[in-house]
C-alpha atoms as a PDB file:
ATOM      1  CA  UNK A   1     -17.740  18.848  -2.636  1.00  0.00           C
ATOM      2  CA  UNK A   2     -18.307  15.038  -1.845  1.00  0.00           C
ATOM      3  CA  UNK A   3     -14.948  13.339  -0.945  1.00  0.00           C
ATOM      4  CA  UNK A   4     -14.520   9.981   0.248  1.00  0.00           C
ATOM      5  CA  UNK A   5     -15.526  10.520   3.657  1.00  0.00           C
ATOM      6  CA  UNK A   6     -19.170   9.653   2.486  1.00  0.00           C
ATOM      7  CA  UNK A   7     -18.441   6.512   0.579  1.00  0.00           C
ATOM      8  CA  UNK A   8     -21.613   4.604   1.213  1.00  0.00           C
ATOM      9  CA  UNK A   9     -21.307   0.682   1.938  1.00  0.00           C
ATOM     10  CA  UNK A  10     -22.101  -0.253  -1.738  1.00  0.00           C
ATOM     11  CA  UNK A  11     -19.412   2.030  -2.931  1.00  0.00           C
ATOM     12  CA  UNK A  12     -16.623   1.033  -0.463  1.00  0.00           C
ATOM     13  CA  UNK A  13     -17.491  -2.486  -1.602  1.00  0.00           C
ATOM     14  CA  UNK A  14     -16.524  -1.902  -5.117  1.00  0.00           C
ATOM     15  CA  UNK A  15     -13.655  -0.213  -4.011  1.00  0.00           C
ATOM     16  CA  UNK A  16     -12.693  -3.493  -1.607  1.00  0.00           C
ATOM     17  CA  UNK A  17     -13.146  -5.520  -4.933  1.00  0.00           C
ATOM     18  CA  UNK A  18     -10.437  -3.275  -6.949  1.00  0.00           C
ATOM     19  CA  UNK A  19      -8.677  -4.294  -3.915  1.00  0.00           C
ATOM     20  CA  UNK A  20      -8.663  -7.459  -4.175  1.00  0.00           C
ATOM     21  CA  UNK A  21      -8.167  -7.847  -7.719  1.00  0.00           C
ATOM     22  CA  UNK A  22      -4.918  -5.637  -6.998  1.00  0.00           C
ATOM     23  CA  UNK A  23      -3.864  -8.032  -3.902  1.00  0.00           C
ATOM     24  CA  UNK A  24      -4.353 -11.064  -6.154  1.00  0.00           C
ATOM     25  CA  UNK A  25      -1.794 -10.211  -8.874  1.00  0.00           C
ATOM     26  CA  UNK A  26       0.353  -8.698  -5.823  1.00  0.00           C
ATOM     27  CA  UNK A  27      -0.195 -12.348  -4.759  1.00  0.00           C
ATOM     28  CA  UNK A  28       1.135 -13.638  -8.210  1.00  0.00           C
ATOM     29  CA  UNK A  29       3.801 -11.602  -8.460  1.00  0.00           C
ATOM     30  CA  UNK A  30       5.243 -11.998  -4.941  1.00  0.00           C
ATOM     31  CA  UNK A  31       4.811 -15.905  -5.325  1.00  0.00           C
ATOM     32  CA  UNK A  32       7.217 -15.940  -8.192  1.00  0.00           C
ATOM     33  CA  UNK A  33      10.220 -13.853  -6.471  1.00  0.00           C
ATOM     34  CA  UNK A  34      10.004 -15.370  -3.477  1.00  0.00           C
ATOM     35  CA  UNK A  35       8.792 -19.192  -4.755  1.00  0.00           C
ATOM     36  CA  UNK A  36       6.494 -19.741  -2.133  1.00  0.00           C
ATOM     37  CA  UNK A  37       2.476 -20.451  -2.174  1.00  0.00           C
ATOM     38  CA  UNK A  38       0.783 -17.038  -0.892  1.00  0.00           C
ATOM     39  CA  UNK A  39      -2.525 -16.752   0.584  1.00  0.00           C
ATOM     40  CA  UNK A  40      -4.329 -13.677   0.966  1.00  0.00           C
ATOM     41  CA  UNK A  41      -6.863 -12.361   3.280  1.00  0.00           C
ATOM     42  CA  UNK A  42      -9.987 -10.215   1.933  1.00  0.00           C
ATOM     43  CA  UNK A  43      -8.699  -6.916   1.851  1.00  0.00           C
ATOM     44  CA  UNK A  44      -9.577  -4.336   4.613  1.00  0.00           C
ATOM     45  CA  UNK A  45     -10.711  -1.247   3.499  1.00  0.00           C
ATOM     46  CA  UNK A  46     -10.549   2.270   5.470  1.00  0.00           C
ATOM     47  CA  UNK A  47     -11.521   6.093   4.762  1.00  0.00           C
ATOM     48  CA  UNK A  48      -8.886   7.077   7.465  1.00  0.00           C
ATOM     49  CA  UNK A  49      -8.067  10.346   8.697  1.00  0.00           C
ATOM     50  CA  UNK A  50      -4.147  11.056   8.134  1.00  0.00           C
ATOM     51  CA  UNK A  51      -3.571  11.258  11.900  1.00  0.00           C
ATOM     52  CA  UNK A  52      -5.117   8.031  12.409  1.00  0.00           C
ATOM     53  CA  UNK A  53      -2.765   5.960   9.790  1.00  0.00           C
ATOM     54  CA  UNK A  54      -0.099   5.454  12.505  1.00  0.00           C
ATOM     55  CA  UNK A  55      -2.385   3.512  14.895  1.00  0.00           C
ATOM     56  CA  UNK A  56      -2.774   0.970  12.133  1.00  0.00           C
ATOM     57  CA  UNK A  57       0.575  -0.147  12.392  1.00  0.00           C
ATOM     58  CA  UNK A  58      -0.225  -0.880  16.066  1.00  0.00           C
ATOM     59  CA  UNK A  59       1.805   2.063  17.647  1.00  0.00           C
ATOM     60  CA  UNK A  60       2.886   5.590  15.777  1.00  0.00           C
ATOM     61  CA  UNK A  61       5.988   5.524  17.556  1.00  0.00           C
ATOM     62  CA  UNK A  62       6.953   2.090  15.608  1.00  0.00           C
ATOM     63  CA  UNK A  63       9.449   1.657  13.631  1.00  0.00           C
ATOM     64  CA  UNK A  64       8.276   0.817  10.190  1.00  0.00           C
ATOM     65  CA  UNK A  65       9.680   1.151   6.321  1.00  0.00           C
ATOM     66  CA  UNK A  66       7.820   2.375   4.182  1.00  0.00           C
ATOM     67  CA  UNK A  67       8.021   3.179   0.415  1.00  0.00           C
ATOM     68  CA  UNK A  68       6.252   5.952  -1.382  1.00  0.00           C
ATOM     69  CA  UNK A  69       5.710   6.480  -4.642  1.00  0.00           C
ATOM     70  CA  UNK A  70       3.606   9.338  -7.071  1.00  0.00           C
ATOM     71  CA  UNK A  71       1.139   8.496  -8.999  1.00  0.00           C
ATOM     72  CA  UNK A  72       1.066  10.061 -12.571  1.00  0.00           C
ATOM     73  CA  UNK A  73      -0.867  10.019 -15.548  1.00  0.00           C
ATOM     74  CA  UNK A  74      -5.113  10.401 -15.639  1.00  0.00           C
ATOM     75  CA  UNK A  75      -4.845  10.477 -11.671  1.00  0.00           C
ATOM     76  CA  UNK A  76      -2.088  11.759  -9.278  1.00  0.00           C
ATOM     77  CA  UNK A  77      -1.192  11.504  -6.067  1.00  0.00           C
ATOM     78  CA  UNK A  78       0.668   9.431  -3.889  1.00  0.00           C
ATOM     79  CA  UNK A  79       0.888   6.257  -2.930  1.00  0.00           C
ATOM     80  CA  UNK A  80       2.623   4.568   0.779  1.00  0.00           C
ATOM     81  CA  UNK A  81       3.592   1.216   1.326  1.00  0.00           C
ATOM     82  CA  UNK A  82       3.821   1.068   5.249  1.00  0.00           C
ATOM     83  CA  UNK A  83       5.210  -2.415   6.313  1.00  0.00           C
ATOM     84  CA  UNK A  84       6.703  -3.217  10.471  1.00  0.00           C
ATOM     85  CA  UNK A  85      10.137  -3.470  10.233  1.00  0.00           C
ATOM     86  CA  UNK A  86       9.776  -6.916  10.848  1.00  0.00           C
ATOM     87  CA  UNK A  87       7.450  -8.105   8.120  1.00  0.00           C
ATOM     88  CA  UNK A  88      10.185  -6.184   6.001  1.00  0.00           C
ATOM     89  CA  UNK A  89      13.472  -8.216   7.630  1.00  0.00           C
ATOM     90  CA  UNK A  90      11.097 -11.352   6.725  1.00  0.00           C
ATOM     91  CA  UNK A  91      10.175 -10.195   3.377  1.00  0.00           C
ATOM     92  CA  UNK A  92      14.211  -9.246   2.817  1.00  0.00           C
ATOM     93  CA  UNK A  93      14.847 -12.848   3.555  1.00  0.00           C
ATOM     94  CA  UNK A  94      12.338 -14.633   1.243  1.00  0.00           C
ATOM     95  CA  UNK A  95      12.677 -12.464  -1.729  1.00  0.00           C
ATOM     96  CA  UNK A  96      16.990 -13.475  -1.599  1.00  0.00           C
ATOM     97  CA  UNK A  97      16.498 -16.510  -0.560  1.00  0.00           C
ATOM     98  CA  UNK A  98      18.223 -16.268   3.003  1.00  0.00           C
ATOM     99  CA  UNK A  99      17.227 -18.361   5.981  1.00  0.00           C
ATOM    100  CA  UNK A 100      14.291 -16.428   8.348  1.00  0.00           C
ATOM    101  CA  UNK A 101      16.329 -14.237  10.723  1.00  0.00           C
ATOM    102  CA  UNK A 102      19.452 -13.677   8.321  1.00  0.00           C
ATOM    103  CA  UNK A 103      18.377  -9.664   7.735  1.00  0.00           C
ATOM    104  CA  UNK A 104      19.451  -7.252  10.616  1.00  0.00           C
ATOM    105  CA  UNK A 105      20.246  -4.193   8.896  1.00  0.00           C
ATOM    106  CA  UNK A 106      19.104  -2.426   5.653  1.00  0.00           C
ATOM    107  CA  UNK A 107      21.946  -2.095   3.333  1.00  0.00           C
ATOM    108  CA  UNK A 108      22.136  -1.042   0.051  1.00  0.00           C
ATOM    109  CA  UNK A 109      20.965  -4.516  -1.203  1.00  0.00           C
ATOM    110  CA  UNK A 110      18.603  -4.766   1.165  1.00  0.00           C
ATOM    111  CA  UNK A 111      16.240  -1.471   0.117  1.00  0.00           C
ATOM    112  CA  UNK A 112      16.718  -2.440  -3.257  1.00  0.00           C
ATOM    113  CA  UNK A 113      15.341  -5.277  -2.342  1.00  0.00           C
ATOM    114  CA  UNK A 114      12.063  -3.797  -1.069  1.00  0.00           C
ATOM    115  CA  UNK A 115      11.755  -1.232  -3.198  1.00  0.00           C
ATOM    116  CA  UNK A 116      11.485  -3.870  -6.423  1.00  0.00           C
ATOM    117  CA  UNK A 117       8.640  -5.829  -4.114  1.00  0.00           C
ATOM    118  CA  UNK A 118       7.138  -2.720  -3.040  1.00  0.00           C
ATOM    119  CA  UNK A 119       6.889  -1.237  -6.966  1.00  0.00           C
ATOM    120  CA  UNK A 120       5.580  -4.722  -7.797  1.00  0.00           C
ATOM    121  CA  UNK A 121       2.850  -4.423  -4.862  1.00  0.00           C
ATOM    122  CA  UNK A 122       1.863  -0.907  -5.748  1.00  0.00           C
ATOM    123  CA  UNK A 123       1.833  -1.201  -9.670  1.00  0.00           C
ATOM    124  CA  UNK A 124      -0.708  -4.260  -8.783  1.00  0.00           C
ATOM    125  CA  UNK A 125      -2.587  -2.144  -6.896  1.00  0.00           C
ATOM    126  CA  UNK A 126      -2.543   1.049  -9.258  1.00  0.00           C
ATOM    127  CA  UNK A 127      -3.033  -1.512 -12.107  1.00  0.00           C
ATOM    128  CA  UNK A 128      -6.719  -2.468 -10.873  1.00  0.00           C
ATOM    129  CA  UNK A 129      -7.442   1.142 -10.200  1.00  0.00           C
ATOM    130  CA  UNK A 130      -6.860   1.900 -13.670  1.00  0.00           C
ATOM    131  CA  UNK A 131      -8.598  -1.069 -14.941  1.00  0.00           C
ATOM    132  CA  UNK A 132     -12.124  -0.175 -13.145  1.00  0.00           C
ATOM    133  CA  UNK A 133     -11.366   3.771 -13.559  1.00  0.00           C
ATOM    134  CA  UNK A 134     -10.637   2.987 -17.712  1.00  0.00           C
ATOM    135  CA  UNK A 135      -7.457   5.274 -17.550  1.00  0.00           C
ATOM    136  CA  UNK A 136      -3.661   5.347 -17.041  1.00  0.00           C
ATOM    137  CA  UNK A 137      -1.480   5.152 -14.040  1.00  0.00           C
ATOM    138  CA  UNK A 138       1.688   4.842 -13.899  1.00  0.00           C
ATOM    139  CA  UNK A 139       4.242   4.816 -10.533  1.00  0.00           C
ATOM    140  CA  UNK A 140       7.129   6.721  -9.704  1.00  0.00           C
ATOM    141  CA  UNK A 141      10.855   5.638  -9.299  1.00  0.00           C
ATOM    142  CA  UNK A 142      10.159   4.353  -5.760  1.00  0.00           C
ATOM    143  CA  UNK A 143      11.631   6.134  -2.316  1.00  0.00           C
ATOM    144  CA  UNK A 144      12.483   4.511   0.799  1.00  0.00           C
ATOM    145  CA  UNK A 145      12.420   5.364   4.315  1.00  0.00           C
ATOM    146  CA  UNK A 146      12.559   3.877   7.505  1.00  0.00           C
ATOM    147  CA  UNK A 147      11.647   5.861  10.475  1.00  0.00           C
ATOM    148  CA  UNK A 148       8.658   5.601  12.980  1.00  0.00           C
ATOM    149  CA  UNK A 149       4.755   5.241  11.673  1.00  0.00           C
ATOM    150  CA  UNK A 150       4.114   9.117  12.375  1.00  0.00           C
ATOM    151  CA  UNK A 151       6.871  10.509  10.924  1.00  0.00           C
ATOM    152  CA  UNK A 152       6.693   8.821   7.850  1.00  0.00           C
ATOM    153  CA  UNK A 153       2.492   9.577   7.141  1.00  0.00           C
ATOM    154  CA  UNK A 154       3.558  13.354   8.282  1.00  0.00           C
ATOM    155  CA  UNK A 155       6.198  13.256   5.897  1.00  0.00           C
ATOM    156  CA  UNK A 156       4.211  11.933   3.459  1.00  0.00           C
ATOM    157  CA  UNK A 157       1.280  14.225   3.254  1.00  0.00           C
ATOM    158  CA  UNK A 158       3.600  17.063   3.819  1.00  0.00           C
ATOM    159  CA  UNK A 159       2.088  19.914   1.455  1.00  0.00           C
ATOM    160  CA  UNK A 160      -1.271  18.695   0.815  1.00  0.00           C
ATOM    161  CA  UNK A 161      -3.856  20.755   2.513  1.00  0.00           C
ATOM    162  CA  UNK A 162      -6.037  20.233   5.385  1.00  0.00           C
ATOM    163  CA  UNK A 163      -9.167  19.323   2.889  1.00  0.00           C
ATOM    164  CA  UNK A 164      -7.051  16.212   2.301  1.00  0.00           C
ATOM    165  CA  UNK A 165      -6.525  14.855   5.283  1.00  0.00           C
ATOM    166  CA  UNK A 166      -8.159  10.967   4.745  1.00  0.00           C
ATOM    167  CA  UNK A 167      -6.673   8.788   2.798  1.00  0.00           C
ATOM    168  CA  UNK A 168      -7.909   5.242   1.515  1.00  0.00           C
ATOM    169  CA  UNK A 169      -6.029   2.482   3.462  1.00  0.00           C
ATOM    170  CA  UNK A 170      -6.518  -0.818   2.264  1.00  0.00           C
ATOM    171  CA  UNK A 171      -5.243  -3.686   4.790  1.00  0.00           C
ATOM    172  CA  UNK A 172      -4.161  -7.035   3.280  1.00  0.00           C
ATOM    173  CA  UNK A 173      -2.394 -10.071   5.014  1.00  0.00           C
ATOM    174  CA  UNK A 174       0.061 -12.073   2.488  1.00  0.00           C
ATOM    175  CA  UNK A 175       0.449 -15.647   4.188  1.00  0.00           C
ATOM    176  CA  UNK A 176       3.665 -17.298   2.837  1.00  0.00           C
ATOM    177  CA  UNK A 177       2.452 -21.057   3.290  1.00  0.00           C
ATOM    178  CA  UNK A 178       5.574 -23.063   3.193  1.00  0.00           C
ATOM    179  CA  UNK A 179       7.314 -20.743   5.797  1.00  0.00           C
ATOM    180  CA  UNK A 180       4.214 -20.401   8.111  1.00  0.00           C
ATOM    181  CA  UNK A 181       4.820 -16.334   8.048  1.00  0.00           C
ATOM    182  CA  UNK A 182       2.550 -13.485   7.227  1.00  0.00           C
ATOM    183  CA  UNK A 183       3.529 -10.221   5.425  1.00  0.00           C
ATOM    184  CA  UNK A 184       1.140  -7.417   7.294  1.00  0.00           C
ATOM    185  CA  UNK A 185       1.295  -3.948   5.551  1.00  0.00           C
ATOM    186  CA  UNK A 186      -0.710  -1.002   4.908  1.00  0.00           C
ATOM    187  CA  UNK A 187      -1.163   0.465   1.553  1.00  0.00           C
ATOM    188  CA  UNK A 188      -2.277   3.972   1.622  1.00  0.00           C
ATOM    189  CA  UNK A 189      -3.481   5.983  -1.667  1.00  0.00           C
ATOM    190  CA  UNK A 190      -3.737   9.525  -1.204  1.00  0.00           C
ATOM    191  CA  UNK A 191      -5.333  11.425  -4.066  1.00  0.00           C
ATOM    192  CA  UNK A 192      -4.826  14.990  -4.903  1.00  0.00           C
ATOM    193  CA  UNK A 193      -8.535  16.711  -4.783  1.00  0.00           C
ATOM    194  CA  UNK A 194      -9.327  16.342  -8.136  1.00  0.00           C
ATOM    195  CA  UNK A 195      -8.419  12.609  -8.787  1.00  0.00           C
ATOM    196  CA  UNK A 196     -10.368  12.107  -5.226  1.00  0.00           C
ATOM    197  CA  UNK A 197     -13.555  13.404  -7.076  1.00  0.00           C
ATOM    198  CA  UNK A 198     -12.987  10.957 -10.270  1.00  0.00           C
ATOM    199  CA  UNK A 199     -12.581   7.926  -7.550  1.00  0.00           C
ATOM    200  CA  UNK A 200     -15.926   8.817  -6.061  1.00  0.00           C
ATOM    201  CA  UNK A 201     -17.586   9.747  -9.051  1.00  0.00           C
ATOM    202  CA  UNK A 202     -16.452   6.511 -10.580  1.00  0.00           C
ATOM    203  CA  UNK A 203     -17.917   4.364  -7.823  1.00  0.00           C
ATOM    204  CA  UNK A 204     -20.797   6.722  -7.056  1.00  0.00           C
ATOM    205  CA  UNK A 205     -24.479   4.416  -6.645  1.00  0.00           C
ATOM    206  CA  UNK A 206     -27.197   5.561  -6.652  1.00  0.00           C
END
């Protein structure tokens, strides 16, 4: 079977599109927690092999939090929101109003705290997937971890099979303006095989 490995240019441009609508209500909805203006970079898209998700943090042995959620309903799966642990400390900061620098440690509050932007980020992003596929998504009660880059995409993919082993990884920067900081994550949606063949077939030219 075709999988996304052999997403031609034309396809993985519609795909970058859904991406971007997804990023802009992201945008939207991050600008009103945290009141500041956000700018956001075209987003980068990847058909990544699993092993390779790691090096897009910069370094697999970084520390990074991440928050993973399932995807239910026409298509399932899983989704990961991989942020460095700094972007996260910053984002921690903005989204309760604290100075830049406050966060150290992640508390209670504080994973709360990223799991309600990270659920806002992914539902944006699973929103425009459902829009262009014409079906329903809906996320999972969001979990948290924070551990190094490899640990968490092994622990992630742990019991899918070796036919699954790229994901989609779409790249987008999140420039808070009035702070002069940018939010760098990773959001990675890994399909189970048969909602991988409905993605392709749905942006399949010909």
């Amino acid at each position: 079977m075709e999988d996304v490995r052999n997403l031609k240019a034309l396809q993985l441009d519609a795909l970058r599109e859904v991406a971007n609508i997804g990023a802009g209500h992201a945008a939207t909805a991050l600008s009103q927690l945290t009141k500041q203006t956000i700018m956001i970079t075209v987003p980068r898209i990847a058909v990544t092999p699993i092993e390779d998700v790691p090096g897009l943090m910069g370094d697999a042995d970084a520390a990074v939090v991440a928050v993973l959620m399932h995807m239910l309903g026409d298509l399932t799966g899983r989704t990961l929101l991989m942020l460095p642990e700094e972007d996260a400390r910053m984002l921690c900061d903005l989204l309760n109003r604290r100075e830049l620098g406050v966060t150290e440690d992640f508390g209670e509050f504080e994973q709360s705290s990223i799991k309600e932007a990270a659920n806002i980020l992914g539902g944006a992003y699973m929103n425009a997937l459902a829009d262009f596929m014409g079906m329903m998504l809906l996320p999972s009660v969001p979990s948290l971890v924070i551990d190094l880059a490899g640990a968490v995409v092994t622990t992630a993919y742990l019991n899918f099979g070796h036919e699954r082993d790229y994901v989609l990884c779409v790249q987008t920067d999140f420039a808070f303006q009035e702070v002069n900081k940018t939010l760098s994550g990773q959001f990675l949606l890994l399909p189970d095989m048969a909602s991988l063949k409905a993605i392709f077939d749905a942006v399949r030219v010909d």
